[in-house]
Protein backbone atom coordinates (compact mmCIF):
# COMPACT_ATOMS: atom_id res chain seq x y z
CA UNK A 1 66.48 44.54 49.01
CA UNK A 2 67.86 47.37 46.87
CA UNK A 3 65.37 47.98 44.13
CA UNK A 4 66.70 51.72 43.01
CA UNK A 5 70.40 52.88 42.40
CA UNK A 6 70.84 56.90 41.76
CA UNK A 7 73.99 58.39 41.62
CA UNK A 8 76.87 59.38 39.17
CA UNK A 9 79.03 56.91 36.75
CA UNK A 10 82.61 56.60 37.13
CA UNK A 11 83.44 53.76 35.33
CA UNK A 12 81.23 51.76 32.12
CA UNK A 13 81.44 48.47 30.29
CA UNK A 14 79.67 46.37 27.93
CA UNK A 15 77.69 44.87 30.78
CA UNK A 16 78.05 46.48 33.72
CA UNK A 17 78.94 50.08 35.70
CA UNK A 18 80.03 51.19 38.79
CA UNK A 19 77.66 53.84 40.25
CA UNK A 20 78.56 56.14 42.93
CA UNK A 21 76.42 56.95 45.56
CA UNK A 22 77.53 58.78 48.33
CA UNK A 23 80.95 57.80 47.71
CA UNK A 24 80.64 53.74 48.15
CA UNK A 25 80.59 52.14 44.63
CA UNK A 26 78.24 49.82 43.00
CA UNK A 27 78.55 47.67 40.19
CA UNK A 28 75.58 47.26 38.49
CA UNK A 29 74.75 44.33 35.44
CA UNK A 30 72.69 45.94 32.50
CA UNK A 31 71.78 44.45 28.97
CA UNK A 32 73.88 45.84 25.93
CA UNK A 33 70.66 47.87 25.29
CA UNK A 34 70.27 49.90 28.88
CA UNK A 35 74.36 50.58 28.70
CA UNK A 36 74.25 52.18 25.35
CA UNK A 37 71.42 54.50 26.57
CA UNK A 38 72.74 55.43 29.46
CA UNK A 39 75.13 58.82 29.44
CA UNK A 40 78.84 59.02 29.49
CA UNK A 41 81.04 58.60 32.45
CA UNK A 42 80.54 61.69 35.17
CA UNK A 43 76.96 61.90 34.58
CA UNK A 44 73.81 61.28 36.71
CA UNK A 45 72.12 57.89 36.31
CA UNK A 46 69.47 56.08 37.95
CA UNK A 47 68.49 53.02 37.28
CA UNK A 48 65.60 49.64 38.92
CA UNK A 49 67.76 46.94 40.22
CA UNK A 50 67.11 43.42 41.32
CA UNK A 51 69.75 41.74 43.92
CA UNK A 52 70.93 38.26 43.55
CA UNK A 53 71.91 36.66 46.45
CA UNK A 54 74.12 33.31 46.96
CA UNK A 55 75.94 31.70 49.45
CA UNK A 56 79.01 33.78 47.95
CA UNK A 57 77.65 36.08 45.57
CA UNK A 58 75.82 39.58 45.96
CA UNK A 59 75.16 40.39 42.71
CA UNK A 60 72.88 44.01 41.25
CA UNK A 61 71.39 43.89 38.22
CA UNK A 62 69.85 46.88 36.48
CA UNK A 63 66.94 48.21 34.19
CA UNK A 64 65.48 51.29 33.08
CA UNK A 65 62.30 50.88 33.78
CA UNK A 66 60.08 48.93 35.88
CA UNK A 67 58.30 46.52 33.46
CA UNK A 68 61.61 45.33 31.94
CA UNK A 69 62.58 44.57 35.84
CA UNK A 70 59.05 42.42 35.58
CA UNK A 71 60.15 40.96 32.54
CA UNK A 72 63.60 40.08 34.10
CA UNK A 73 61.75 38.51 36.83
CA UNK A 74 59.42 36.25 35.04
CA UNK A 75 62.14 35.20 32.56
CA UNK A 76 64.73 34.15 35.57
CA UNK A 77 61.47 31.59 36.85
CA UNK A 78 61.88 29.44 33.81
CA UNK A 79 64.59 26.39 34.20
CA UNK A 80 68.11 27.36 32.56
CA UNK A 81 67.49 31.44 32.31
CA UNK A 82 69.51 32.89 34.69
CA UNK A 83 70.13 36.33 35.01
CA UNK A 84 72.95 36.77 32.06
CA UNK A 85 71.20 34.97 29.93
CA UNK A 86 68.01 37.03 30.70
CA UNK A 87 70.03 40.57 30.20
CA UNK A 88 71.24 38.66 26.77
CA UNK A 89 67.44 38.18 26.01
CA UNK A 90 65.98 41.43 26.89
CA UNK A 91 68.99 43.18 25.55
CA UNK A 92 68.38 41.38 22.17
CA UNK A 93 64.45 41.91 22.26
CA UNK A 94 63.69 44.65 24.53
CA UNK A 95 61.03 44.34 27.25
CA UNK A 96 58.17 45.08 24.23
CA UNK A 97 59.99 42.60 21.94
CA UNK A 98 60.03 40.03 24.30
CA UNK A 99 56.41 40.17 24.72
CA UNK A 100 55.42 40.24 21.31
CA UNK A 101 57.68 37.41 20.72
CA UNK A 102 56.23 35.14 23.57
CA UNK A 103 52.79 36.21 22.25
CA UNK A 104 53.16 35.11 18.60
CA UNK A 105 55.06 31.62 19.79
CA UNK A 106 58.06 33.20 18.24
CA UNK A 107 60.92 31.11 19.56
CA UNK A 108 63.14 31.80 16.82
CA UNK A 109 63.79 35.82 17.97
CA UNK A 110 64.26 34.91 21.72
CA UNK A 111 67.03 32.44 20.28
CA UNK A 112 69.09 35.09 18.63
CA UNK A 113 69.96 36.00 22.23
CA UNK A 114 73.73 35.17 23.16
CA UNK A 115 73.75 31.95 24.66
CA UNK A 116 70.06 31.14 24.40
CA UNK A 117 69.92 27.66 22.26
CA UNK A 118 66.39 26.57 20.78
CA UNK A 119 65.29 23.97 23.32
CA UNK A 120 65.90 26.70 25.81
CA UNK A 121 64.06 29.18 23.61
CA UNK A 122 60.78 26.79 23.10
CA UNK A 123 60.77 26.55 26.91
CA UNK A 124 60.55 30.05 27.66
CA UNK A 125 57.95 30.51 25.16
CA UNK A 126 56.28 27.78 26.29
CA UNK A 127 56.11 28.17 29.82
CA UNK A 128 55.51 32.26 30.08
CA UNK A 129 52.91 32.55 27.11
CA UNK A 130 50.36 32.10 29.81
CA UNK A 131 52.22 34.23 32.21
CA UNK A 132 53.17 37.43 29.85
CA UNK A 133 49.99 38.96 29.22
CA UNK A 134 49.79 39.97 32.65
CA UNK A 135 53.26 41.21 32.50
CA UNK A 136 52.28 42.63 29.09
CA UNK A 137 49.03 44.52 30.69
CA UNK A 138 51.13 46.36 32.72
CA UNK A 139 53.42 47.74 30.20
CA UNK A 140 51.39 51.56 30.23
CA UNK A 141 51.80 51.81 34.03
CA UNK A 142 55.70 50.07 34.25
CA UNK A 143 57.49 52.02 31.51
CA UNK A 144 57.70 54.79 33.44
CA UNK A 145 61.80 55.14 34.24
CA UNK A 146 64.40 55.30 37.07
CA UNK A 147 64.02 59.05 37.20
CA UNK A 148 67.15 60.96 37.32
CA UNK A 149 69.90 60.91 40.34
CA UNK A 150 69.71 63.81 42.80
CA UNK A 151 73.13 65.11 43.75
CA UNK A 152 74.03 66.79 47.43
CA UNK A 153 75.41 69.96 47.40
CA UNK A 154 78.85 68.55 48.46
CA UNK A 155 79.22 66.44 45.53
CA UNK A 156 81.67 66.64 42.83
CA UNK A 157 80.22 68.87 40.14
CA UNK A 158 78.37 66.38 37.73
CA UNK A 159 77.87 67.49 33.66
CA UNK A 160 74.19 67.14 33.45
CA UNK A 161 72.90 65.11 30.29
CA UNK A 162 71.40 66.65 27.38
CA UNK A 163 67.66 66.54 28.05
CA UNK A 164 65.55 65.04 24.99
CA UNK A 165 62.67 66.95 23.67
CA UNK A 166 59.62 65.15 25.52
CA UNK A 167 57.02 63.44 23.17
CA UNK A 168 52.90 64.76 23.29
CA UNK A 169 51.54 64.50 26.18
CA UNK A 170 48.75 62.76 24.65
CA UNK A 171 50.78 60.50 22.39
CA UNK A 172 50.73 56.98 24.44
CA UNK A 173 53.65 55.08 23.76
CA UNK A 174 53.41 51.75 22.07
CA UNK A 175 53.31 49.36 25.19
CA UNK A 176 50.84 51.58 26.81
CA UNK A 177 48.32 51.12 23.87
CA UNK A 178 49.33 47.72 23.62
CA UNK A 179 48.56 47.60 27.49
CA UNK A 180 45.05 49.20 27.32
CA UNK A 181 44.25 47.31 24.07
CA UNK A 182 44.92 43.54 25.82
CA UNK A 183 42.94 45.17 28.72
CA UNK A 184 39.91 45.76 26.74
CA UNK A 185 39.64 42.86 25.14
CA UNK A 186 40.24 40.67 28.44
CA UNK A 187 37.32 42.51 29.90
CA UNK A 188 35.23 41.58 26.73
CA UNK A 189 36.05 37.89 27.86
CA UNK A 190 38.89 37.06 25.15
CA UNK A 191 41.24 34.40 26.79
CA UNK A 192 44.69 36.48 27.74
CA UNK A 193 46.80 34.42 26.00
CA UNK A 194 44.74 34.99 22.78
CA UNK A 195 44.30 38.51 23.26
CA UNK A 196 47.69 39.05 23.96
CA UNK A 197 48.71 37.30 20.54
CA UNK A 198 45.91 39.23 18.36
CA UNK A 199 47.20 42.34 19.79
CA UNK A 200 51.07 41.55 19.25
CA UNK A 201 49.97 40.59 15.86
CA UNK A 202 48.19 44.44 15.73
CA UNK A 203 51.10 45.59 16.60
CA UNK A 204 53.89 44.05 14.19
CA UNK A 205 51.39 45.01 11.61
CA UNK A 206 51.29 48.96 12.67
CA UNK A 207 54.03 49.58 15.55
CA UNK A 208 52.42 53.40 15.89
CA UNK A 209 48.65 51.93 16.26
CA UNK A 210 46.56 53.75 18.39
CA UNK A 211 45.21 51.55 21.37
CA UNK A 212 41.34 51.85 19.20
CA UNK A 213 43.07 50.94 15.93
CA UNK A 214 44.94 48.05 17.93
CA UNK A 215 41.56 46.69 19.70
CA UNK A 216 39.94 47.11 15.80
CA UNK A 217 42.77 44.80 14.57
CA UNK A 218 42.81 42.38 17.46
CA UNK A 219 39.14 41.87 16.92
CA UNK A 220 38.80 41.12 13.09
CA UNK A 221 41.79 38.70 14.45
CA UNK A 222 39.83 36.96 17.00
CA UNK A 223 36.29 36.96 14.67
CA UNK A 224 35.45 33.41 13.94
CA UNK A 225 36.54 32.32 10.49
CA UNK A 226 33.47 30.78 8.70
């Protein structure tokens, strides 16, 4: 299984590029989202990849992080998504997008995916709403990405990207709070499912919430209503 591709882009589409590593080629399928943050042609890349395999198809598919990989995963087990149409999903939503979206019931965004009708659109709302908060409690720990391609010595000279100023330190990015919130309140006893849903609701509300402010939110969401 070939889980991580590093090496430098000759050639980019829409949906796909070729990666070179070590001089063989490999065309990897991303989501209209991963190819227009990945850098130009002649630059380093890495990326998570997931192999399909058939009878007469070897196919790589690739992500920029680990928990949209998860998310890729648990969309391609419902009936009728198939990988395309789960790039066309997560490329539409994003892996936190698709979360929220499964965790409100929110059938409607996942339809505005390419190709994605609205009985195909209940279903995967339907069948991973019980599924995605454990997906969804992972999202701290799995947004970590690919890291960044290591080239020999006797490689072509390769431009090197523009590196992006890093964010604090101790400013935890929005699925990490989201992560750590739905793990509190699962640990208080909340069913997942309903935690996951107060939280996503949270987090429409104030996308830059702090995990506290989320669990605060969540709560007042989950009080009984007299």
């Amino acid at each position: 299984m070939i889980g991580r591709i590093a090496g430098v882009i000759v050639h980019r589409a829409a949906d796909h590029v070729m990666v070179d590593v070590r001089g063989v080629g490999y065309i990897v399928h991303i989501s209209e989202r991963t190819a227009a943050g990945l850098p130009p042609v002649g630059q380093a890349v890495a990326l998570y990849t997931d192999l399909l395999v058939r009878e007469d198809l070897l196919q790589l598919f690739g992500f920029p992080t680990l928990l949209e990989k998860e998310w890729h995963k648990l969309l391609t087990s419902v009936q009728g998504i198939g990988a395309k149409a789960s790039l066309a999903i997560l490329g539409t939503l994003g892996a936190e997008g698709l979360g929220r979206s499964i965790a409100l019931g929110d059938w409607a965004a996942v339809r505005k995916a390419q190709g994605v009708g609205p009985k195909l659109a209940q279903r995967v709302v339907l069948e991973l709403k019980d599924k995605a908060p454990s997906v969804m409690a992972l999202g701290g720990v799995l947004t970590v990405d690919a890291g960044t391609a290591v080239i020999e010595d006797d490689a072509p000279p390769v431009a090197k990207a523009p590196v992006a100023p890093k964010a604090a330190a101790d400013a935890p990015s929005s699925a990490a709070a989201q992560s750590e919130a739905l793990s509190a309140l699962t640990n208080l006893g909340y069913n997942p499912s309903e935690a996951a849903s107060a939280v996503a609701q949270a987090a429409a509300a104030e996308p830059d919430a702090a995990t506290s402010a989320l669990i605060r939110a969540a709560l007042r969401s989950l009080a009984p209503k007299e």
